[in-house]
Protein backbone atom coordinates (compact mmCIF):
# COMPACT_ATOMS: atom_id res chain seq x y z
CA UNK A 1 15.45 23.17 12.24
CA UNK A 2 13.53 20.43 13.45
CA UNK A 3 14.84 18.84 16.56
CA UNK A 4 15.61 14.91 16.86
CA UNK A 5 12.78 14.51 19.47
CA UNK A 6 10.02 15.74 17.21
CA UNK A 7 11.82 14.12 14.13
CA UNK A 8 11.61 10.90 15.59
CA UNK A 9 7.76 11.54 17.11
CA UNK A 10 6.93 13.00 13.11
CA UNK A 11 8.34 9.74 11.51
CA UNK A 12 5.05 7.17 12.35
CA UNK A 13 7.47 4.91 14.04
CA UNK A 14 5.02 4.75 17.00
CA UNK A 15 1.38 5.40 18.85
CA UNK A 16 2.13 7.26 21.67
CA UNK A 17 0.14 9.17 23.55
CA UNK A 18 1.94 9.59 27.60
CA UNK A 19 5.18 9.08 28.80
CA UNK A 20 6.38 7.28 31.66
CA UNK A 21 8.96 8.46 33.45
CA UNK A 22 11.51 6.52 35.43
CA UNK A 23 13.98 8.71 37.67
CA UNK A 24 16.76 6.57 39.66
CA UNK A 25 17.80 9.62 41.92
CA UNK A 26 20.72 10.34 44.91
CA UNK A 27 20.28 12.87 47.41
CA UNK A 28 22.83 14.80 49.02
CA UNK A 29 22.14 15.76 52.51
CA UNK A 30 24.76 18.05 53.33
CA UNK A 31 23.89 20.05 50.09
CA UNK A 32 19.79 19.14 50.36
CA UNK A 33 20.00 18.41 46.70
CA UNK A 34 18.65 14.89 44.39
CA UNK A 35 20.54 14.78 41.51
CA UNK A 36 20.19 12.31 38.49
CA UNK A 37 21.82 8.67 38.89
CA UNK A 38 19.45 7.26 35.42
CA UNK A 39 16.73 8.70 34.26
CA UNK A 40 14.73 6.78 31.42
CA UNK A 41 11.71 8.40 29.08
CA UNK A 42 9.48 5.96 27.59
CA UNK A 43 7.11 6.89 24.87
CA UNK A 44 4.03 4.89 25.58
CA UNK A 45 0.23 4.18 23.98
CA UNK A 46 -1.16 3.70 27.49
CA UNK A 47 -4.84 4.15 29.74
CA UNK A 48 -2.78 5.23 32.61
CA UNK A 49 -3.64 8.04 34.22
CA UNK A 50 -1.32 11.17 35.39
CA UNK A 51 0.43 9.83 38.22
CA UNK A 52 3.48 10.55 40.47
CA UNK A 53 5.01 8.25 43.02
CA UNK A 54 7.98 6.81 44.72
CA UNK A 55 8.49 3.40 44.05
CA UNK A 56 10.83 2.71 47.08
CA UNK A 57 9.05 3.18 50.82
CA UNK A 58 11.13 5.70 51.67
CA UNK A 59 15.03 6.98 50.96
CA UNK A 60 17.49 4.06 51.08
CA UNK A 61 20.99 3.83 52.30
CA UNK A 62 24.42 3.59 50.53
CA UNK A 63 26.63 1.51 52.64
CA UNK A 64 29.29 3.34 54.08
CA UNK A 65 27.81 6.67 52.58
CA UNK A 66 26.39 8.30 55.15
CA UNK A 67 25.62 11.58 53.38
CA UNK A 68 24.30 10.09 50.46
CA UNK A 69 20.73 7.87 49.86
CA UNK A 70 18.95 7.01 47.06
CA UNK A 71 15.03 6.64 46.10
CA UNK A 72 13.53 5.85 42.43
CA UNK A 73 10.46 8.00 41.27
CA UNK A 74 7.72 6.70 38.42
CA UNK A 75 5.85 9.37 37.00
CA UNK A 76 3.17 8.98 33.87
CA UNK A 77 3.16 12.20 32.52
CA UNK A 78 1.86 13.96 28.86
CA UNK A 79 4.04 13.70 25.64
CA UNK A 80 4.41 17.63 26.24
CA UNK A 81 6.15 17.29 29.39
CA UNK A 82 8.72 15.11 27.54
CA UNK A 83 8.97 17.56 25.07
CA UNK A 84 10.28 20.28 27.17
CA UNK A 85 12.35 18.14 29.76
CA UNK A 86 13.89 17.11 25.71
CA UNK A 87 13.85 21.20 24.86
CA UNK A 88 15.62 21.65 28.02
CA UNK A 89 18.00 19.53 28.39
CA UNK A 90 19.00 20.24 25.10
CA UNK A 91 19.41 23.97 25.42
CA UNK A 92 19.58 25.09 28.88
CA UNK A 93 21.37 21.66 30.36
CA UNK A 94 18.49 21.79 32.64
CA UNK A 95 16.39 18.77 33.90
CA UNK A 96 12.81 19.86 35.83
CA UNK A 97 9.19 18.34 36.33
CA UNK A 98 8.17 19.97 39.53
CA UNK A 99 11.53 20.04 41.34
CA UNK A 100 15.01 20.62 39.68
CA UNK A 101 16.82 17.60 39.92
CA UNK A 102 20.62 18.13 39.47
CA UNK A 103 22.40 16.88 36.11
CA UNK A 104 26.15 17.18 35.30
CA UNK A 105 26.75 18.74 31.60
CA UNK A 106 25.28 16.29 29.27
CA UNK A 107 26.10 15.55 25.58
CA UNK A 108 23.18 15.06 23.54
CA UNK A 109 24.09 11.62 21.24
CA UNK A 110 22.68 10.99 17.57
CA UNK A 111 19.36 8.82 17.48
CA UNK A 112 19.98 5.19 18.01
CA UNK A 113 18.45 2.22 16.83
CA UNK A 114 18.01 -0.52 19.60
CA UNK A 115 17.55 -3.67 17.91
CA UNK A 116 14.77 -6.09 20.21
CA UNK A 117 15.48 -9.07 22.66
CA UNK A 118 14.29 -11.63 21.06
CA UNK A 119 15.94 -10.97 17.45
CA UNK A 120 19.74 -10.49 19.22
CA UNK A 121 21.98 -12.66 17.88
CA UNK A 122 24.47 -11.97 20.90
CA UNK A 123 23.52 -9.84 23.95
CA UNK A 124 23.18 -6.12 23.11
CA UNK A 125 23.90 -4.31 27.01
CA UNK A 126 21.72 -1.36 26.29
CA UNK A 127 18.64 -3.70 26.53
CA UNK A 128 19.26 -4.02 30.27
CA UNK A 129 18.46 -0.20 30.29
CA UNK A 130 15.47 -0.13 28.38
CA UNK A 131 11.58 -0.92 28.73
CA UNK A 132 10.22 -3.70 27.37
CA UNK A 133 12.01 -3.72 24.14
CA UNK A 134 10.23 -6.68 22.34
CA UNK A 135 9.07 -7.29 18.78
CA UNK A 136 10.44 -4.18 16.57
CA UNK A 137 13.14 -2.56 18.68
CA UNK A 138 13.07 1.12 19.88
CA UNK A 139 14.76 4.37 19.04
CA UNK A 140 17.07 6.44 21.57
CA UNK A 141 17.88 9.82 22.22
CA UNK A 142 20.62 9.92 24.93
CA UNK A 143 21.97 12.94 26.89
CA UNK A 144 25.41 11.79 28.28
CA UNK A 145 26.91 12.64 31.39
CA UNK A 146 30.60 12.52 30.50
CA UNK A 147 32.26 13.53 33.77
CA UNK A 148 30.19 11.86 36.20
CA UNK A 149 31.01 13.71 39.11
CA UNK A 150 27.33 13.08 41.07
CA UNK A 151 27.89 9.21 40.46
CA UNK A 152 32.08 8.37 40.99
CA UNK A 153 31.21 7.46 44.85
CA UNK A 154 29.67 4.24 42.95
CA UNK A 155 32.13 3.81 39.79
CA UNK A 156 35.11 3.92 42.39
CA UNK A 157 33.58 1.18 45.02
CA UNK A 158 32.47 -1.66 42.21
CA UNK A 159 30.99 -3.72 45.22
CA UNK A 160 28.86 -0.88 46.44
CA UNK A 161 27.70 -0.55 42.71
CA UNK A 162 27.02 -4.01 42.16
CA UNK A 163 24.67 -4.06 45.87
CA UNK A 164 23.20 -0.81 44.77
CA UNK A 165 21.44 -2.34 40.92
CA UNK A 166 20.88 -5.50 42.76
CA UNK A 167 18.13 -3.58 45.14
CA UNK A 168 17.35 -1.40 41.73
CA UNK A 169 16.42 -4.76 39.83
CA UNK A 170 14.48 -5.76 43.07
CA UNK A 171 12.06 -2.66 41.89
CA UNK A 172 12.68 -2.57 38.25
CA UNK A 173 13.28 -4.81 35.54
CA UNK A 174 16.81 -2.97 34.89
CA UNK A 175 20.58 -4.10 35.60
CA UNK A 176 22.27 -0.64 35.94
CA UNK A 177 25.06 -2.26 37.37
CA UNK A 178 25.62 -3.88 33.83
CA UNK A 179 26.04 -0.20 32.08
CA UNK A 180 28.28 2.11 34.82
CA UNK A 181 28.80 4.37 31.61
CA UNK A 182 25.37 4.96 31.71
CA UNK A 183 25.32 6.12 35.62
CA UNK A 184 24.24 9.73 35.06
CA UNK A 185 22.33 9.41 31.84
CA UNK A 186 18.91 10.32 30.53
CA UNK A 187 17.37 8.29 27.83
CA UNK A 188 14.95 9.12 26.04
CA UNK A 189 12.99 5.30 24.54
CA UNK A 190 10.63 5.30 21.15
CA UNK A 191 9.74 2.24 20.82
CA UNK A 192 8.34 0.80 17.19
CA UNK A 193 5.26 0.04 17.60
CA UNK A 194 3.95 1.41 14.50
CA UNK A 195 4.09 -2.01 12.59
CA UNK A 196 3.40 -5.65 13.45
CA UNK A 197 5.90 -7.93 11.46
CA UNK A 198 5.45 -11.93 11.17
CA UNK A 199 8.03 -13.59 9.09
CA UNK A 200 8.47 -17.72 8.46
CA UNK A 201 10.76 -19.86 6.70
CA UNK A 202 9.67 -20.99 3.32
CA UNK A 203 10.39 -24.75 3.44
CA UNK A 204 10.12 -27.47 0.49
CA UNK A 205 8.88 -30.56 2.45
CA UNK A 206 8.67 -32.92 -1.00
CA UNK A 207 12.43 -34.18 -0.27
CA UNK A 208 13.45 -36.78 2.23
CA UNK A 209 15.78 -33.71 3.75
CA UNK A 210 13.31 -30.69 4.00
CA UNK A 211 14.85 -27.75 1.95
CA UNK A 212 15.28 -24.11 3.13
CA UNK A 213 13.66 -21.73 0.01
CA UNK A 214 13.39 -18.31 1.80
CA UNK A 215 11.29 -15.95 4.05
CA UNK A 216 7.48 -14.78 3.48
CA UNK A 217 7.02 -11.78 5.45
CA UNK A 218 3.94 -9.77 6.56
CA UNK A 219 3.86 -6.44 7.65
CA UNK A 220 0.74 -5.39 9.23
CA UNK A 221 0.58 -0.96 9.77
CA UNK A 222 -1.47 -0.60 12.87
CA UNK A 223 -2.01 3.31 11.69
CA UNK A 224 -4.21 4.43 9.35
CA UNK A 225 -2.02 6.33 7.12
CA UNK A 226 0.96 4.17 7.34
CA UNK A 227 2.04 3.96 3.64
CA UNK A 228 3.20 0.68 3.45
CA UNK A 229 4.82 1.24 -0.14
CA UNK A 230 7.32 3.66 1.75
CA UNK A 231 9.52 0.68 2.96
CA UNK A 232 12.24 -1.31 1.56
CA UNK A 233 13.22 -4.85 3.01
CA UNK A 234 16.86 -5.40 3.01
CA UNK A 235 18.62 -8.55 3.40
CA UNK A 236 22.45 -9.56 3.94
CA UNK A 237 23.58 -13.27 3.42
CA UNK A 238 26.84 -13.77 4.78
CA UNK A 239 29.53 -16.01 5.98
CA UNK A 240 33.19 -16.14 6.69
CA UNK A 241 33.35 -16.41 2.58
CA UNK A 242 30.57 -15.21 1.21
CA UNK A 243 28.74 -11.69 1.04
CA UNK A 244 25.67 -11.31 -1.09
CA UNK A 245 22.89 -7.76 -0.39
CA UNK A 246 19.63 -7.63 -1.57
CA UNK A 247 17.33 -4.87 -1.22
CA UNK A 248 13.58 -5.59 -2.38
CA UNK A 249 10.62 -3.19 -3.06
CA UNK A 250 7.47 -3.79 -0.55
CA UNK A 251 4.53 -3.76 -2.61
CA UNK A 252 1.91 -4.98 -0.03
CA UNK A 253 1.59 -6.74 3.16
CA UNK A 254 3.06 -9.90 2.29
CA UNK A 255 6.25 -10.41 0.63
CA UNK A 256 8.00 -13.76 -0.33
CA UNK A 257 11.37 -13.55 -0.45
CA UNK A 258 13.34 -16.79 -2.14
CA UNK A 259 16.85 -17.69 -1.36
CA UNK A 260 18.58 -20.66 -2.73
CA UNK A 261 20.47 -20.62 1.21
CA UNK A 262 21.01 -19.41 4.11
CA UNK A 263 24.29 -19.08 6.06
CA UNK A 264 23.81 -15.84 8.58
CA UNK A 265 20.39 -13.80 7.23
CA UNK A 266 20.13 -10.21 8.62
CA UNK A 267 16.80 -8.80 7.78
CA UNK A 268 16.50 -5.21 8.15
CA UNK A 269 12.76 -3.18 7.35
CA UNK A 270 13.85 0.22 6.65
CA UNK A 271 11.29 3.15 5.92
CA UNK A 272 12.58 4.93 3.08
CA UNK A 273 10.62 8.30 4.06
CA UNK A 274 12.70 8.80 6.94
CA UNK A 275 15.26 6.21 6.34
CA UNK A 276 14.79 5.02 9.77
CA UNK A 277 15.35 1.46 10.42
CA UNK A 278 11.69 -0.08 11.43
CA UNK A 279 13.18 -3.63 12.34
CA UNK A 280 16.45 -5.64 12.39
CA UNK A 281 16.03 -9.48 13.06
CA UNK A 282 19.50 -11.74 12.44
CA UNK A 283 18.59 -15.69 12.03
CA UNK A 284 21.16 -18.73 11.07
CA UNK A 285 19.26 -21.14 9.39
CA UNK A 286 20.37 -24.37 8.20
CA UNK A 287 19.77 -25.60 4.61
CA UNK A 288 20.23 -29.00 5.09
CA UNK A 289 19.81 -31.20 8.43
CA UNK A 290 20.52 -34.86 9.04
CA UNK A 291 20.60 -36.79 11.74
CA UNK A 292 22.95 -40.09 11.65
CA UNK A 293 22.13 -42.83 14.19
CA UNK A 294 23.94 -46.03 14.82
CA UNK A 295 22.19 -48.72 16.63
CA UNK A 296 23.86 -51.48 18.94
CA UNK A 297 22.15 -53.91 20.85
CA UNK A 298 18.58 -53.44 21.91
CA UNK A 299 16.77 -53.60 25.14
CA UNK A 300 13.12 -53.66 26.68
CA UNK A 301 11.79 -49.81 27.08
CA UNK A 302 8.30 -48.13 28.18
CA UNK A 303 6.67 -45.65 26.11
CA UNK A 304 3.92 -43.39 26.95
CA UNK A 305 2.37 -42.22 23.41
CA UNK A 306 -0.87 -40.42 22.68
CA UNK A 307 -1.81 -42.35 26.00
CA UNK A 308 -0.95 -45.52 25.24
CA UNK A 309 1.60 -47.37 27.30
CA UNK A 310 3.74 -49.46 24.44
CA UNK A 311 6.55 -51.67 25.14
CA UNK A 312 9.48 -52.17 22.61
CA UNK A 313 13.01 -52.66 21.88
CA UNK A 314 14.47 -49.72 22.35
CA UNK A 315 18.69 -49.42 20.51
CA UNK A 316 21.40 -47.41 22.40
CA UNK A 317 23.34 -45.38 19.49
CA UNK A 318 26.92 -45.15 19.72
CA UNK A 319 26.60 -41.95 17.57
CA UNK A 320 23.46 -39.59 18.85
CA UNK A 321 21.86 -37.16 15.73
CA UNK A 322 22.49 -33.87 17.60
CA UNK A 323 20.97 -29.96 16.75
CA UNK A 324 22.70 -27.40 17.77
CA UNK A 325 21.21 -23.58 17.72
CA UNK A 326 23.86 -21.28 18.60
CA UNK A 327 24.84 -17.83 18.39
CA UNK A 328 21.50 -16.33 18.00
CA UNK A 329 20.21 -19.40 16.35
CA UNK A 330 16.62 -18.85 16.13
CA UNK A 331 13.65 -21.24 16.34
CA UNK A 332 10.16 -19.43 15.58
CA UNK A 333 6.23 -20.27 14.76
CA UNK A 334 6.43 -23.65 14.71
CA UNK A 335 4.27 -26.37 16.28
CA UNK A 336 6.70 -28.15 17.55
CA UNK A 337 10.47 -26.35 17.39
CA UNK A 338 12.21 -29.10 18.32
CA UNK A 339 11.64 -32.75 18.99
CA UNK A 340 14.53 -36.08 19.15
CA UNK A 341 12.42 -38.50 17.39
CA UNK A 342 11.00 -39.13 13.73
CA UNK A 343 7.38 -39.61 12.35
CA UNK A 344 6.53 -42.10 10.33
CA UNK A 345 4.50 -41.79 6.90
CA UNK A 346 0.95 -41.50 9.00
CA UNK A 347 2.52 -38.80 11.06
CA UNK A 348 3.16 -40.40 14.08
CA UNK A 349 6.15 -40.67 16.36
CA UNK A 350 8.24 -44.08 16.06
CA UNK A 351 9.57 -44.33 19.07
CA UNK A 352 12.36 -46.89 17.83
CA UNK A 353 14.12 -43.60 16.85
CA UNK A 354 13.96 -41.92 20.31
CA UNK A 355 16.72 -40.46 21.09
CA UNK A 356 19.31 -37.22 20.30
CA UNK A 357 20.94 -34.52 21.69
CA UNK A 358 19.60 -31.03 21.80
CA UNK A 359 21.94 -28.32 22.89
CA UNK A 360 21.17 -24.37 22.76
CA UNK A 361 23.66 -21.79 23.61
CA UNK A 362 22.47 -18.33 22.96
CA UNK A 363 19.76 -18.96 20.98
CA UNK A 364 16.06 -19.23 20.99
CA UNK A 365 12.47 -20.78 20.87
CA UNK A 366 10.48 -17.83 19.46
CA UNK A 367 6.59 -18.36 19.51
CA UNK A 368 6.24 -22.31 19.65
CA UNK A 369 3.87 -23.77 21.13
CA UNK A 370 5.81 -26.62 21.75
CA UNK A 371 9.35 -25.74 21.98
CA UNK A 372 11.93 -28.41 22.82
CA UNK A 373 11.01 -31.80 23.25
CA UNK A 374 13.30 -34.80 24.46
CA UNK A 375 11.97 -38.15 23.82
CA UNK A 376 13.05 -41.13 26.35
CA UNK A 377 16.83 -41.51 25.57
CA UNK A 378 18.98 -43.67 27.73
CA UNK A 379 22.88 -42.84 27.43
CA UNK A 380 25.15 -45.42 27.41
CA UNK A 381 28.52 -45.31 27.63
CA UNK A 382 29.93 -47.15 24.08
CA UNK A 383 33.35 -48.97 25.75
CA UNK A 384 31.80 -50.24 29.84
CA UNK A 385 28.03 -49.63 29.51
CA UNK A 386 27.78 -47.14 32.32
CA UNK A 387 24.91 -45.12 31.80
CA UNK A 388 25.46 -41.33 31.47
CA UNK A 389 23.77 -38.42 31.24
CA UNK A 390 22.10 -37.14 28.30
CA UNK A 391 24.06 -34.68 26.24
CA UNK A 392 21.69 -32.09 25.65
CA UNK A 393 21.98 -28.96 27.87
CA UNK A 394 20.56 -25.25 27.50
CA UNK A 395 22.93 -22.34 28.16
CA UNK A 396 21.78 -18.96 27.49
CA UNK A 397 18.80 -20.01 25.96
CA UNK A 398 15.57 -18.07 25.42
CA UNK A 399 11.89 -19.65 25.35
CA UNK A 400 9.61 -16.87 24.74
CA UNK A 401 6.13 -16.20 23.45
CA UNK A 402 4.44 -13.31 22.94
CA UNK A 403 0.70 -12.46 23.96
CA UNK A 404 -0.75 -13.94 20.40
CA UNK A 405 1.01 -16.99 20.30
CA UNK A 406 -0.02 -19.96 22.87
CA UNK A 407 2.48 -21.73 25.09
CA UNK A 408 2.15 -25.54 25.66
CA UNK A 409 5.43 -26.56 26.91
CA UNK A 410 8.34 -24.76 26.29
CA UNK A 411 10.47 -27.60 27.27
CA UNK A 412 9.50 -30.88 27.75
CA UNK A 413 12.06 -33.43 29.03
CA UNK A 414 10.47 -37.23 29.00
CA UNK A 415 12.84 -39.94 30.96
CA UNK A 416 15.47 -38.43 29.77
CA UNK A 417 18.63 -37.71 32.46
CA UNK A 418 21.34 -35.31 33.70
CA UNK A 419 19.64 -32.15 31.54
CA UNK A 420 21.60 -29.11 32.47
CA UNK A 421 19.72 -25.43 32.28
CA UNK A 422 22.07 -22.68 32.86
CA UNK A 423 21.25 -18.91 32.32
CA UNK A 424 17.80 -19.18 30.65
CA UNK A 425 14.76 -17.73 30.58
CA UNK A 426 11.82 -19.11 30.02
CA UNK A 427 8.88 -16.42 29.24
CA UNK A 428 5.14 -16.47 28.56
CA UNK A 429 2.84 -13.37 27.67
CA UNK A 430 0.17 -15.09 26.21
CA UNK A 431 -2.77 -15.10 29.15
CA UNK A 432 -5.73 -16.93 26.84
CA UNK A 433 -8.10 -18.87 29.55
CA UNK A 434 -10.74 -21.20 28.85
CA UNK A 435 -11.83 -24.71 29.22
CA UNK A 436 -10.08 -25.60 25.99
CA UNK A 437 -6.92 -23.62 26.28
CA UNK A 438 -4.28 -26.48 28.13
CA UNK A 439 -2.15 -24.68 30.96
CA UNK A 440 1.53 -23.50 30.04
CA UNK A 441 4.40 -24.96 31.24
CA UNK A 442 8.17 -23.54 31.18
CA UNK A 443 9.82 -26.64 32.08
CA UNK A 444 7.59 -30.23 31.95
CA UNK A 445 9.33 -33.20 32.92
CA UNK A 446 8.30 -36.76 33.17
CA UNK A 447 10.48 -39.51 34.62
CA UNK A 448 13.81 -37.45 34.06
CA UNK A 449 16.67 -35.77 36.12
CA UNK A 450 17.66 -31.90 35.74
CA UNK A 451 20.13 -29.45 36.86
CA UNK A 452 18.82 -25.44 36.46
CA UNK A 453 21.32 -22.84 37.74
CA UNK A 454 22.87 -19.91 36.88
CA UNK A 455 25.47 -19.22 33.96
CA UNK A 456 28.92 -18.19 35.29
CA UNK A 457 31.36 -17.32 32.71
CA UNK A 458 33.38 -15.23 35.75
CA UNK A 459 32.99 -14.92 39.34
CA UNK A 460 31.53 -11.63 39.03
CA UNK A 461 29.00 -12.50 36.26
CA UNK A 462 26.46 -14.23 36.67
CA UNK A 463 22.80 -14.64 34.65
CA UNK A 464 20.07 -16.01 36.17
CA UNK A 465 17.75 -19.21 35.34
CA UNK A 466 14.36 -17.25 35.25
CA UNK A 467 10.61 -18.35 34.53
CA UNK A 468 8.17 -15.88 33.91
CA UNK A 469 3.67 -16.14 33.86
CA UNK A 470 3.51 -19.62 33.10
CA UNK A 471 0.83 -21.48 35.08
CA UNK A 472 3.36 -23.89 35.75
CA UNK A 473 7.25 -22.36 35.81
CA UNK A 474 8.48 -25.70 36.62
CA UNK A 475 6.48 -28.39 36.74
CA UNK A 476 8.51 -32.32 37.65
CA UNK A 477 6.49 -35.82 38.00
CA UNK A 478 7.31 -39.43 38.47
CA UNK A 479 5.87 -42.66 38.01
CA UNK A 480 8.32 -43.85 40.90
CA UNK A 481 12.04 -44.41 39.15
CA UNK A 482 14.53 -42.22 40.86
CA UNK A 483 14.16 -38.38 39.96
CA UNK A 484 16.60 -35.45 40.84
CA UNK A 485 16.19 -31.82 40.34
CA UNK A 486 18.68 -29.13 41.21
CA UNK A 487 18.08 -25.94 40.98
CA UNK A 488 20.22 -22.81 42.27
């Protein structure tokens, strides 16, 4: 009988053709023994070479553990190797490269399919365990470690734990601390790389209120024999009332999919072969949207457009047209994803209609090259004129773009004030260079005030504001009005 492992390496869900291999280890010194604290096999296409080495200087320290330290060891080994640490494991309970490293009994768990980062429509943990689990997910094998004798020194001190994946995340891009009931594990990761999936909104743009008509998807196979005629595109529509299923035929690369709306859309690409899920992406989508502003009395404002300095009467609203993308609302391949102000019939932006609120709360700009952009907006209060600060805030958002897609600005504030940022990320892969390629920016702000700190739903939680391979992360100017940035 064929095991999982080779099941899952048999079912052209991926190129792979080494494994890395990351081993989080403890070491006893009154017993002279390492034994397992995570250990995580990745499944790679990669040029690296055969290598071994230890990714901290030298043995660290447990607080208060005087017996005990810890070390983490990266290894690039051949897909065979995996294969019999996987044969192992799942006959003999027995975990060995070169020297044994000590496991409790493990459980070996049914496959799993990991769904990827940027398609979550809430926060799956087990992505804080994984590599690089972009674009199409990965698969999982998991050995379990139900007793976790080796580890309960850290599951019974939840401060020493919490220290201990701090100085982990300093070295890798993991959160163990996140998943204790993972403490003693080893993964094996598969990710699908098999397949390269765009998909875009089908929009009729004839009406005054742009209508939502459906998906156009294209699968690209990045192997040769990939029979693209093997899958089957599935699609849920659902609400609190409402429950509709659709499963359509592929037929060739691109497939048009038309739906008269859209409430929560989970698309699934599922190989019918194997009957292995390929790709899961969940997107709310609104049918309709409309923005109602109210004008009061007007007053003298400078505009920077195209650059051209205009001046103009600019109207406070008493009622701001606000978007809201929550939930795992997702924004993706657009120009521009969002923007608080309307073109006129040449295309160009009127800046007498400046002005809305933007707010994101677990959701995300997905390949834009302009993300989110807030035009000059001045808040004033509708009863004793105070001016406040803008509405718009970002909690749990997610700017992202991939290596193919170019970043401009991923958000782009513009005398606008009191912006709050809490718990985002703001990530570029895309490294294109040339004279005519502008320079990214994660955060551009002209003339505007801005708070970016950390999300803290408890004392004990917290998630980080992070930018990530921009050429400028943050980047803040002003033409001399007062300008405030806080960032924690």
């Amino acid at each position: 009988m064929e095991n999982k492992l080779d099941f899952l390496l048999n079912a052209n869900i991926g190129i792979y053709n080494k494994c890395e291999v990351i081993e989080v280890f403890g070491f006893n010194k009154e017993k002279k023994e390492a034994f397992n604290i995570f250990t995580l096999v990745v499944f790679e296409k990669t040029k690296q070479i055969e290598i071994q080495e230890l990714l901290t200087d030298k043995l660290q320290v447990f607080k208060g553990q005087k017996n005990i330290s810890w070390g983490i060891q990266r290894r690039i080994v051949n897909i065979d190797i995996a294969k019999k640490l996987h044969k192992e494991l799942l006959e003999e309970n027995k975990y060995q490269i070169d020297d044994p490293l000590n496991i409790e009994q493990l459980k070996s768990m049914v496959e799993q399919y990991v769904p990827p980062r940027e398609s979550m429509h809430k926060n799956i943990q087990l992505n804080n365990l994984l590599k690089n689990n972009f674009h199409n997910g990965s698969y999982i094998l998991e050995f379990f470690d139900e007793d976790k004798k080796d580890v309960k020194f850290l599951l019974d001190n939840p401060t020493l734990l919490n220290n201990f994946s701090e100085k982990v995340s300093e070295i890798l891009p993991i959160k163990i601390g996140t998943l204790s009931d993972r403490l003693g594990n080893v993964i094996f990761q598969f990710p699908i790389n098999s397949i390269k999936i765009y998909h875009n909104s089908i929009v009729d743009r004839t009406h005054v209120e742009p209508q939502f008509q459906g998906f156009k998807i294209e699968i690209i196979p990045k192997i040769n024999n990939f029979d693209i005629k093997n899958l089957l595109i599935r699609i849920y529509e659902d609400n609190e009332t409402i429950q509709r299923h659709r499963l359509i035929e592929v037929a060739n690369k691109t497939t048009k999919i038309a739906l008269d709306d859209s409430f929560g859309t989970l698309l699934e690409i599922i190989d019918k072969k194997s009957s292995l899920l390929l790709y899961r992406y969940k997107s709310f989508i609104a049918k309709y949207m409309h923005s109602n502003i109210r004008v009061n009395e007007p007053q003298k404002r400078v505009f920077n457009l195209n650059g051209k300095t205009q001046t103009i009467d600019q109207y406070t609203s008493g009622n701001q047209g606000a978007i809201k993308l929550l939930n795992g609302g997702k924004i993706s391949y657009d120009q521009n994803a969002i923007e608080t102000i309307k073109y006129d019939s040449r295309g160009i932006p009127d800046p007498n209609t400046a002005g809305g609120i933007a707010i994101i709360s677990e959701g995300s700009i997905y390949n834009c090259i302009n993300g989110v952009i807030l035009y000059p907006y001045e808040n004033v209060h509708p009863v004793n004129g105070n001016i406040m600060g803008n509405a718009s805030y970002f909690s749990r958002a997610h700017f992202y773009n991939d290596k193919n897609v170019l970043c401009n600005n991923q958000l782009i504030l513009d005398e606008v004030d009191g912006i709050r940022i809490k718990g985002s990320t703001f990530e570029n892969q895309n490294n294109a260079t040339g004279s005519l390629i502008p320079p990214s920016y994660g955060l551009n702000s002209y003339n505007s005030s801005f708070m970016v700190g950390n999300y803290e739903p408890t004392a004990d939680d917290t998630v980080q504001s992070t930018f990530t391979k921009h050429d400028y992360g943050i980047y803040a100017t002003s033409s001399g009005r007062a300008l405030t940035e806080l960032i924690s």
